[in-house]
C-alpha atoms as a PDB file:
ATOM      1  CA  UNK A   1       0.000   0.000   0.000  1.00  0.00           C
ATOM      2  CA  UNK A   2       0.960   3.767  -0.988  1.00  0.00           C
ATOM      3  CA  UNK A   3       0.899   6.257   1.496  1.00  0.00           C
ATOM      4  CA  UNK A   4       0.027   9.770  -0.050  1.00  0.00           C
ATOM      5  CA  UNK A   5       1.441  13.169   0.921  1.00  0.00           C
ATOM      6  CA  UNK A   6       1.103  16.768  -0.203  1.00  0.00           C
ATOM      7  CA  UNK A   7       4.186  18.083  -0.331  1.00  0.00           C
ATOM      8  CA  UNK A   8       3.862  22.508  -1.217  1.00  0.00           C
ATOM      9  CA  UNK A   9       6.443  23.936  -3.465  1.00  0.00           C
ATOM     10  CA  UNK A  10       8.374  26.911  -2.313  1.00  0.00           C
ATOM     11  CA  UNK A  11       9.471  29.934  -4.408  1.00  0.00           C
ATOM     12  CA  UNK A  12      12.940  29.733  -3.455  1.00  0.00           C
ATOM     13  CA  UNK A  13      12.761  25.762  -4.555  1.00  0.00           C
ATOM     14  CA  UNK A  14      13.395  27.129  -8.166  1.00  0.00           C
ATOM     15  CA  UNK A  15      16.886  27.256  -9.939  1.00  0.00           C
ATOM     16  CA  UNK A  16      18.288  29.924 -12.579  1.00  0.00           C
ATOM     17  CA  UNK A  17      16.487  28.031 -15.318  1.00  0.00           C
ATOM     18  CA  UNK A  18      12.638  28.401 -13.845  1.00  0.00           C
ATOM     19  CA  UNK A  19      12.380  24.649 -12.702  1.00  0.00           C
ATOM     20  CA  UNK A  20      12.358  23.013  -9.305  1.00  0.00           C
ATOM     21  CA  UNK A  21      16.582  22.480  -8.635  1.00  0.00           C
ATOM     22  CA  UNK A  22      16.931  19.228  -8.697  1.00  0.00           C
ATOM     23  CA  UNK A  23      18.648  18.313  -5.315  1.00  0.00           C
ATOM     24  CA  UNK A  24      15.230  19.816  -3.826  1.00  0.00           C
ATOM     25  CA  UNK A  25      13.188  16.547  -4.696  1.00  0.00           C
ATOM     26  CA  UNK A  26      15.445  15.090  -1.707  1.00  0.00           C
ATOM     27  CA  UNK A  27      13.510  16.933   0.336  1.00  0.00           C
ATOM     28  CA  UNK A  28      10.216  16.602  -0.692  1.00  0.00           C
ATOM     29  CA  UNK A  29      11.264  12.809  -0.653  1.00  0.00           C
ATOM     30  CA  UNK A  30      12.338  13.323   3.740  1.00  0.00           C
ATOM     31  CA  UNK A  31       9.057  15.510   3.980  1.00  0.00           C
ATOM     32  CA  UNK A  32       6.984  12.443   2.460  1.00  0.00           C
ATOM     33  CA  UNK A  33       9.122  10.059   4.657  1.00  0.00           C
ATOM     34  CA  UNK A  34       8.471  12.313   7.936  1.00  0.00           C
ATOM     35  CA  UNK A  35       4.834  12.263   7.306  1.00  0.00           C
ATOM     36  CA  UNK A  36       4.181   8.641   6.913  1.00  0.00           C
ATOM     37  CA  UNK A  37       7.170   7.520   9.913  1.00  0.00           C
ATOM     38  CA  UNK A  38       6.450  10.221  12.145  1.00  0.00           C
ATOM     39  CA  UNK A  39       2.879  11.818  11.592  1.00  0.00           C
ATOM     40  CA  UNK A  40       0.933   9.132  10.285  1.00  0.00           C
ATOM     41  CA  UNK A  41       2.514   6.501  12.654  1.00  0.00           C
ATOM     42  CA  UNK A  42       1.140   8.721  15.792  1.00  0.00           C
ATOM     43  CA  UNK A  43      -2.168   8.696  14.436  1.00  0.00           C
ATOM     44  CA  UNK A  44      -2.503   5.940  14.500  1.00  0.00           C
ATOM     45  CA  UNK A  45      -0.701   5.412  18.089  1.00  0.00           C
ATOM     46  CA  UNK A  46       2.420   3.707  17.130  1.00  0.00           C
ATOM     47  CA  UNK A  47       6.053   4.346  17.047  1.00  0.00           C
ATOM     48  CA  UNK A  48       7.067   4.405  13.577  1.00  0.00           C
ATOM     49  CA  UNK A  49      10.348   4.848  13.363  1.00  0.00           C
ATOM     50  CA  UNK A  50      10.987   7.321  16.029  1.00  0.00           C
ATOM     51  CA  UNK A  51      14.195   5.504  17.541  1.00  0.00           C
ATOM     52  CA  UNK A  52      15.985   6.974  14.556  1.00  0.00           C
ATOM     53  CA  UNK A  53      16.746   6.180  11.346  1.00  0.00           C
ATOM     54  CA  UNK A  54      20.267   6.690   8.902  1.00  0.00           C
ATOM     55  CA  UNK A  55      19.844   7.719   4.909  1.00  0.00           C
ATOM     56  CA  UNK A  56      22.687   5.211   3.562  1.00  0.00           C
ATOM     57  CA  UNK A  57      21.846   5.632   0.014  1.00  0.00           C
ATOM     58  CA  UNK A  58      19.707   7.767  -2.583  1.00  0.00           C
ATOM     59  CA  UNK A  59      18.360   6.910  -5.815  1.00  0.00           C
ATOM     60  CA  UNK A  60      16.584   9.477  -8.339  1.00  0.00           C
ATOM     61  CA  UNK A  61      15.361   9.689 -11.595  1.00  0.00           C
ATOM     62  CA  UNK A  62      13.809  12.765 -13.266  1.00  0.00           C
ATOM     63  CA  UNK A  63      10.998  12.477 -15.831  1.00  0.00           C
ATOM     64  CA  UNK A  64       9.747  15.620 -16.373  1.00  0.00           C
ATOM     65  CA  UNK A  65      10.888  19.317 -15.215  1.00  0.00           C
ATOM     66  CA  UNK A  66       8.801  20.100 -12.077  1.00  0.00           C
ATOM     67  CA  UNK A  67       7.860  24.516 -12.354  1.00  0.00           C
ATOM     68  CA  UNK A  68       6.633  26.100  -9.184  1.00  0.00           C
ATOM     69  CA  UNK A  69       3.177  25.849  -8.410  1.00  0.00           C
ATOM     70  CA  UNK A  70       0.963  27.046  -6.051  1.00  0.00           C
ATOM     71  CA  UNK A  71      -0.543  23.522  -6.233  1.00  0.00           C
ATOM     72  CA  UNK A  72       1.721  21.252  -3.615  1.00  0.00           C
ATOM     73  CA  UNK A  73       2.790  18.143  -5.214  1.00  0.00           C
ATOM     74  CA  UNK A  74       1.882  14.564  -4.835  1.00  0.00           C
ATOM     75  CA  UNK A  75       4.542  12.392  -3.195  1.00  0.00           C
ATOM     76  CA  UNK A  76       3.646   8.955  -3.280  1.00  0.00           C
ATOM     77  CA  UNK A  77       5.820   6.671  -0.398  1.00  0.00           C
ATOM     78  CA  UNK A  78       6.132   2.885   0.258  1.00  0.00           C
ATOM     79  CA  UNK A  79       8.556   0.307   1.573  1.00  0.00           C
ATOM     80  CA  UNK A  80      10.414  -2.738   0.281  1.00  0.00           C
ATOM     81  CA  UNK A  81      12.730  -4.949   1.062  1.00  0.00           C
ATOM     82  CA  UNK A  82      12.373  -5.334   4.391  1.00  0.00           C
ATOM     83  CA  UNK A  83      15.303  -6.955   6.259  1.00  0.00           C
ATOM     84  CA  UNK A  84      16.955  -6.987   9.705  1.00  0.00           C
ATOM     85  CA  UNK A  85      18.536  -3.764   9.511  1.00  0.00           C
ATOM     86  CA  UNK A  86      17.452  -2.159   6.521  1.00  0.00           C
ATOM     87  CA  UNK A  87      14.756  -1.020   4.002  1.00  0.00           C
ATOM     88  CA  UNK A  88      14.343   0.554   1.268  1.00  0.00           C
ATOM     89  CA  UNK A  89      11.882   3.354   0.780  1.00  0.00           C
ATOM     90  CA  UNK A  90      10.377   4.259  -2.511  1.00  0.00           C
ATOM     91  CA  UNK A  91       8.567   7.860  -3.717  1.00  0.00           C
ATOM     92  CA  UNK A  92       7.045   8.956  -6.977  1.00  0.00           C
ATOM     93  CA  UNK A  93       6.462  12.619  -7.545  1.00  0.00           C
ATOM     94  CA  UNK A  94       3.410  13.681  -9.395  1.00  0.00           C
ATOM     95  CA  UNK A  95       2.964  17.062 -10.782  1.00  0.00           C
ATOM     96  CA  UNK A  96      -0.694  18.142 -11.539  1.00  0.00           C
ATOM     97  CA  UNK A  97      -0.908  14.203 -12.122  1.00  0.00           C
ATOM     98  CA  UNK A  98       1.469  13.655 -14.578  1.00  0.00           C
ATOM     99  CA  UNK A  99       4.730  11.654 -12.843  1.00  0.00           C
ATOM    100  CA  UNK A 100       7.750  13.706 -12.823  1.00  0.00           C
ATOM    101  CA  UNK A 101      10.422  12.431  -9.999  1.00  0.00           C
ATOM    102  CA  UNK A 102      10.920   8.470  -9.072  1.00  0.00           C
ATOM    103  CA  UNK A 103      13.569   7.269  -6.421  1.00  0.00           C
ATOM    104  CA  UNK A 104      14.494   5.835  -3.461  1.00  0.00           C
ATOM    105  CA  UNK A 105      16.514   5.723  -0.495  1.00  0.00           C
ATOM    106  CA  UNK A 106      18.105   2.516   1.477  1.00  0.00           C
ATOM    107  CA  UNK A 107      17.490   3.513   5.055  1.00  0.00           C
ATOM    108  CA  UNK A 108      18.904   1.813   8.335  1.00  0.00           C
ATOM    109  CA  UNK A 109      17.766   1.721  11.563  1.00  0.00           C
ATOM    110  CA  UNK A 110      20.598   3.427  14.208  1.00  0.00           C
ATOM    111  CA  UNK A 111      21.068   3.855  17.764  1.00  0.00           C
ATOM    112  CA  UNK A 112      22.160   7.432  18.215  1.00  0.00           C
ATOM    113  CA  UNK A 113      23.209   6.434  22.135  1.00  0.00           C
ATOM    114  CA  UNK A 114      25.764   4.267  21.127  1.00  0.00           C
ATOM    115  CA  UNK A 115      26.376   6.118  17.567  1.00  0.00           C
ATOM    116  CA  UNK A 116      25.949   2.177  15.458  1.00  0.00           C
ATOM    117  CA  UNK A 117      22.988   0.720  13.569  1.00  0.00           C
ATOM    118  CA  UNK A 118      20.599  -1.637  15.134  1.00  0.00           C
ATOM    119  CA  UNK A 119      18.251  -4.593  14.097  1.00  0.00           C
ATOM    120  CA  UNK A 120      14.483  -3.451  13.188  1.00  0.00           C
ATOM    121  CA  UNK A 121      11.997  -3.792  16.154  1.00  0.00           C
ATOM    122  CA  UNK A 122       8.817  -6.080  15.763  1.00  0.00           C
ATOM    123  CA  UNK A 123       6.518  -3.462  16.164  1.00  0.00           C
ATOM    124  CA  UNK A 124       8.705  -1.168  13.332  1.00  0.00           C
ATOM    125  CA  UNK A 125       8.559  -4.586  10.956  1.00  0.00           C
ATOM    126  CA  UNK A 126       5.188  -4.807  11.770  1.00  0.00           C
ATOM    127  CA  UNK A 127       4.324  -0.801  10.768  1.00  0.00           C
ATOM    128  CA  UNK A 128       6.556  -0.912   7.911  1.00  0.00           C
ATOM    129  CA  UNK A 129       4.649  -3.881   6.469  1.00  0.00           C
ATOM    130  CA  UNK A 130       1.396  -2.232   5.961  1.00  0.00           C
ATOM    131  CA  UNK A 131       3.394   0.117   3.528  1.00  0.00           C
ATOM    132  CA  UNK A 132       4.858  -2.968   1.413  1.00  0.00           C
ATOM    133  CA  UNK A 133       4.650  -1.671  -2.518  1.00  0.00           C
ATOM    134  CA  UNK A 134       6.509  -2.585  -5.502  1.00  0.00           C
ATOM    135  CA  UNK A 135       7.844  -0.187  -7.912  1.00  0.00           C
ATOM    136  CA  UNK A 136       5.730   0.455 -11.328  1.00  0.00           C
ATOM    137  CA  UNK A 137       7.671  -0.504 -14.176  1.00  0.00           C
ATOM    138  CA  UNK A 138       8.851   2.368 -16.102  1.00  0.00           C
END
């Protein structure tokens, strides 16, 4: 299942040649990550992912130039490959519906007290699971 987030565009996201700058669909990506981890995990009473988490790799592909808008965006976000100690989260970016941005980014659970990476808990296997999706072939 997808998880769906309205992400707004800001002015200042645009680059000298009038389209979203590129490195700026990382953040809309950790906005859309945020939301579903942090926001919609407390809605619904859990932890998410709250003990912390560590970006250990992105991947990104651009489809179409994004231009400001006053219309926010629609990051789509969902999880695969769920193992121990890692997972991999997925986003597509659509621009008044058309897709524009796809990536990804490996993430890995850490401890932050003792500064090293630590095994998934139950209940973060079990929340992650409800947001299994594959990719769309391109």
């Amino acid at each position: 299942m997808r998880y769906t987030v309205q992400v707004p565009m800001r002015w200042s996201d645009m680059d000298a040649y009038g389209h979203v700058n590129n490195v700026v669909h990382l953040q809309y990506f950790e906005m859309a990550r945020v939301a579903l981890f942090f926001e919609r995990a407390s809605l619904e009473e859990r932890t998410g992912l709250r003990r912390g988490t560590v970006v250990a790799a992105h991947d990104i592909q651009y489809k179409r130039p994004v231009v400001y808008s006053a219309r926010p965006l629609d990051v789509q976000v969902w999880v695969s490959g769920i193992r121990a100690a890692a997972f991999t989260c997925h986003y597509e970016v659509f621009d008044h519906e058309q897709l524009a941005v796809t990536g990804s980014t490996l993430l890995v659970p850490f401890d932050f007290s003792i500064d090293r990476p630590r095994r998934l808990t139950a209940d973060e296997k079990e929340f992650l699971t409800r947001w299994l999706d594959e990719p769309a072939t391109p």
